[in-house]
PDB file of N, CA and C in Angstrom:
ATOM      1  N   UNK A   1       0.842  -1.177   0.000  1.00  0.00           N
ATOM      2  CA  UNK A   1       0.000   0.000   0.000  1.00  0.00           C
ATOM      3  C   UNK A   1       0.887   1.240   0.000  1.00  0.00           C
ATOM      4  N   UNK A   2       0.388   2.194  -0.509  1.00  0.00           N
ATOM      5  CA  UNK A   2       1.353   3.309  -0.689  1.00  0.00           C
ATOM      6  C   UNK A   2       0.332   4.805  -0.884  1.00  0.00           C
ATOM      7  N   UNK A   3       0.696   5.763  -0.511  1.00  0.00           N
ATOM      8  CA  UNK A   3       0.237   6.793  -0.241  1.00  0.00           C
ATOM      9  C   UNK A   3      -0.301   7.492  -1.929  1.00  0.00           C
ATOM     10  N   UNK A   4      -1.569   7.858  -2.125  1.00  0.00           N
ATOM     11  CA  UNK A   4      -2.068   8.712  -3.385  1.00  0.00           C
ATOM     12  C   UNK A   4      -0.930   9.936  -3.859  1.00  0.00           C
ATOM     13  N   UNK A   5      -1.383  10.657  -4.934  1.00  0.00           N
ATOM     14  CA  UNK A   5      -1.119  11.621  -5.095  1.00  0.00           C
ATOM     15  C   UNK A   5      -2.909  12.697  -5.406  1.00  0.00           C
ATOM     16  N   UNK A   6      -3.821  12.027  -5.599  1.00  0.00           N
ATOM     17  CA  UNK A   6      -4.976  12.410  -4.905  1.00  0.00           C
ATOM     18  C   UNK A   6      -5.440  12.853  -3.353  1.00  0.00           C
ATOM     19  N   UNK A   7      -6.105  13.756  -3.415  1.00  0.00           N
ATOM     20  CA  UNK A   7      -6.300  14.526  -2.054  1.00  0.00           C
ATOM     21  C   UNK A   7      -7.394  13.414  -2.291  1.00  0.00           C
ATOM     22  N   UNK A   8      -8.023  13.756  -0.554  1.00  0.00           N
ATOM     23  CA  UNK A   8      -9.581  13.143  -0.302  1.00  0.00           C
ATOM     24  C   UNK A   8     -10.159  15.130  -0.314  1.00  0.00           C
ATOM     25  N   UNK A   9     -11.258  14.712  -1.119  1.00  0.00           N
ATOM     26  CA  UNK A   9     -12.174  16.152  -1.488  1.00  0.00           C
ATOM     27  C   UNK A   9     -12.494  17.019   0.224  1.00  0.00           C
ATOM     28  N   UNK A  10     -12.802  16.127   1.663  1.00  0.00           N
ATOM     29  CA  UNK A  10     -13.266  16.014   2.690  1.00  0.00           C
ATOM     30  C   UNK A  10     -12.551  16.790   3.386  1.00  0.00           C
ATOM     31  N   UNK A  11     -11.016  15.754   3.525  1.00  0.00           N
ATOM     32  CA  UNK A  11      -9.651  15.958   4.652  1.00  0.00           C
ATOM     33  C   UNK A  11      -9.108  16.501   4.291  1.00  0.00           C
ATOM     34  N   UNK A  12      -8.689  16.566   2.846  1.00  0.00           N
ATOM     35  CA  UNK A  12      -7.774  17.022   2.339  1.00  0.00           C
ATOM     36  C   UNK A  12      -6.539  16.005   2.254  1.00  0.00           C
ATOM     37  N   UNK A  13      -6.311  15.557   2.826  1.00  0.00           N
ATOM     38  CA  UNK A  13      -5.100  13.981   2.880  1.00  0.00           C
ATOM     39  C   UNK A  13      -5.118  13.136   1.920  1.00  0.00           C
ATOM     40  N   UNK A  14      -3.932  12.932   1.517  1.00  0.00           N
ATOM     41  CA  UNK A  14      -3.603  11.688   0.553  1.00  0.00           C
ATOM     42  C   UNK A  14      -4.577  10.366   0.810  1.00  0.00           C
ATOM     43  N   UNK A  15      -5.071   9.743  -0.129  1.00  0.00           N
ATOM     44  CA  UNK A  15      -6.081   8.635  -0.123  1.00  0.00           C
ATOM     45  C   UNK A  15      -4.457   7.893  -0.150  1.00  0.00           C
ATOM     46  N   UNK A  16      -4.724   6.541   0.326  1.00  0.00           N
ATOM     47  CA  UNK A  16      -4.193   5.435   0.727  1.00  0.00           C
ATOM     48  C   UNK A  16      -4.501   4.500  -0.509  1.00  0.00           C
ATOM     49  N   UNK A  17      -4.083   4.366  -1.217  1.00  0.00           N
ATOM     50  CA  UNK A  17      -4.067   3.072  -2.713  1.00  0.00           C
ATOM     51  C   UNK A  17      -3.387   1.736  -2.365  1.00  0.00           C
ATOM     52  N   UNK A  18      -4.722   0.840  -2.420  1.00  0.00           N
ATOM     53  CA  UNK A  18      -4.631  -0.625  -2.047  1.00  0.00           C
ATOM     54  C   UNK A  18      -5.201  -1.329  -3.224  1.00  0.00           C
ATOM     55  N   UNK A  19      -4.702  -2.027  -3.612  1.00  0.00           N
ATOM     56  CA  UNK A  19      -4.405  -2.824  -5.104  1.00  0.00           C
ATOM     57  C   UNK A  19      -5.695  -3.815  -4.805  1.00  0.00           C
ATOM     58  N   UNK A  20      -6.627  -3.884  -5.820  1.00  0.00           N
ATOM     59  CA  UNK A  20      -7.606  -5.065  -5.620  1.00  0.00           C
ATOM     60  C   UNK A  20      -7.768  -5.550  -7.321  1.00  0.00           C
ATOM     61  N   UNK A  21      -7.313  -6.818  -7.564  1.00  0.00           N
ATOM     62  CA  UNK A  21      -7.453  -7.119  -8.895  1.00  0.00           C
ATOM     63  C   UNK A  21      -6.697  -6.860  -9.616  1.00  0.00           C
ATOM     64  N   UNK A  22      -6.702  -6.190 -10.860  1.00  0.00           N
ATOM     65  CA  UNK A  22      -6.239  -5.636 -11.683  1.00  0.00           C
ATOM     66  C   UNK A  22      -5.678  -4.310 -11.164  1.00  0.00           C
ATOM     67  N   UNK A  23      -6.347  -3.464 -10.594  1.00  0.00           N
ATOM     68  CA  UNK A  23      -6.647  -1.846 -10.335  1.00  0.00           C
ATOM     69  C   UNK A  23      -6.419  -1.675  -8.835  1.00  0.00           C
ATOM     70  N   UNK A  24      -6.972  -0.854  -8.587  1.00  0.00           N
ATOM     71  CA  UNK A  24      -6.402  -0.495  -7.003  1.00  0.00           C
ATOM     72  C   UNK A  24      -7.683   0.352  -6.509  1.00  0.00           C
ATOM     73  N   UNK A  25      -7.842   0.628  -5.316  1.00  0.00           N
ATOM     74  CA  UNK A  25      -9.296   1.628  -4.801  1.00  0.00           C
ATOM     75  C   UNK A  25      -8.198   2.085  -4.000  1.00  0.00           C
ATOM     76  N   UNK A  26      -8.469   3.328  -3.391  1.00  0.00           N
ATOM     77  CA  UNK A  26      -8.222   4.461  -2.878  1.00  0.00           C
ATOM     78  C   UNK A  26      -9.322   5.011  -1.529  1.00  0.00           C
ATOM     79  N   UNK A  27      -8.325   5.112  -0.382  1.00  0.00           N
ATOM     80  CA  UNK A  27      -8.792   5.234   0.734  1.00  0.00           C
ATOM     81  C   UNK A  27      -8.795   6.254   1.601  1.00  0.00           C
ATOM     82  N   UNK A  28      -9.298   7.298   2.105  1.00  0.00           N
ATOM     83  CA  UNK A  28      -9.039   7.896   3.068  1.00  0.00           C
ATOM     84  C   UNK A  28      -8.983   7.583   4.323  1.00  0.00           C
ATOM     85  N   UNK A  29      -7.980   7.241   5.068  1.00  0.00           N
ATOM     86  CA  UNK A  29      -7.423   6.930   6.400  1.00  0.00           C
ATOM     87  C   UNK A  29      -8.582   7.548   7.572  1.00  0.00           C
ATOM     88  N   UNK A  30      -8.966   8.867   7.161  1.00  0.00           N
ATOM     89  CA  UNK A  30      -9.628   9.580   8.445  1.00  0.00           C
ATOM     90  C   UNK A  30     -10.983   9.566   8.294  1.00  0.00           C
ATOM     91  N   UNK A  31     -11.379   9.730   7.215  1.00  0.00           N
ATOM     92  CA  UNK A  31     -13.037   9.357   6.725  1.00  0.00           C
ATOM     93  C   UNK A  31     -13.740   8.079   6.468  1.00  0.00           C
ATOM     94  N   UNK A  32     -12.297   7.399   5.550  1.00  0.00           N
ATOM     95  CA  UNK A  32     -13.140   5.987   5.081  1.00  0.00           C
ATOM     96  C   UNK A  32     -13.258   6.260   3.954  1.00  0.00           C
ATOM     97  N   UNK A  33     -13.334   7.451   3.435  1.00  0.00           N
ATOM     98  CA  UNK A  33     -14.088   7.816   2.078  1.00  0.00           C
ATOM     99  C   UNK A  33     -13.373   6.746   0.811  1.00  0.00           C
ATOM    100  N   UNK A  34     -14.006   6.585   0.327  1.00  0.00           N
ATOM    101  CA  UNK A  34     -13.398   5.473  -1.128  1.00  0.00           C
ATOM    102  C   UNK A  34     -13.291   6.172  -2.542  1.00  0.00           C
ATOM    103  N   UNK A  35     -12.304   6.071  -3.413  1.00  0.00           N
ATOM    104  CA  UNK A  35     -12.288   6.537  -4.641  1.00  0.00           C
ATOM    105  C   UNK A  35     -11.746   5.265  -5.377  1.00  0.00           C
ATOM    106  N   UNK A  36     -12.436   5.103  -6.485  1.00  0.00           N
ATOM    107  CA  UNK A  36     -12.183   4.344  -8.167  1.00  0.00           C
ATOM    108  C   UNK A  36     -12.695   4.594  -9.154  1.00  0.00           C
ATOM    109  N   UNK A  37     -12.032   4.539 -10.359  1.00  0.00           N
ATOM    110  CA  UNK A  37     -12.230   4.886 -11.411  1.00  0.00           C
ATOM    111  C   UNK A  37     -13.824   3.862 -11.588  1.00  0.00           C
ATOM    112  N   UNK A  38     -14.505   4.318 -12.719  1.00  0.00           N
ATOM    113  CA  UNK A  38     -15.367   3.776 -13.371  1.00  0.00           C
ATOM    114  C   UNK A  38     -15.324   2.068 -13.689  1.00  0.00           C
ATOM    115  N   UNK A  39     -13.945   2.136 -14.336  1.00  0.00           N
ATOM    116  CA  UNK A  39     -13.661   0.980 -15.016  1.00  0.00           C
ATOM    117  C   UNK A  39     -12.701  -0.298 -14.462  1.00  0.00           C
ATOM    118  N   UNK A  40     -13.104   0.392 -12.869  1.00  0.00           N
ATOM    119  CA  UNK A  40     -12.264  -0.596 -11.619  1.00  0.00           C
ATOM    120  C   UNK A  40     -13.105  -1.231 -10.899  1.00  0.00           C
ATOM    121  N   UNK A  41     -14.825  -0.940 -10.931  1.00  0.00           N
ATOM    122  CA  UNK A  41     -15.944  -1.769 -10.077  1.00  0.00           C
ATOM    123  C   UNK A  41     -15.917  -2.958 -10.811  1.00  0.00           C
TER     124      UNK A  41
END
């Protein structure tokens, strides 16, 4: 796991990128909040 270069819109903090599959989802540490592309569900 390794730190974004995406903010979270919320915290402002780097989302947390954890590899699932092919692709990876994107985490915010303090919210939870989740980010992925379209073509990663």
């Amino acid at each position: 796991m390794e730190l974004s270069t995406r903010l979270c819109p919320l915290c402002h903090v780097p989302f947390l990128q954890i590899p699932v599959g092919d692709g990876s989802i994107e985490i915010c540490e303090k919210c939870q909040g989740t980010f992925f592309e379209f073509d990663e569900l």
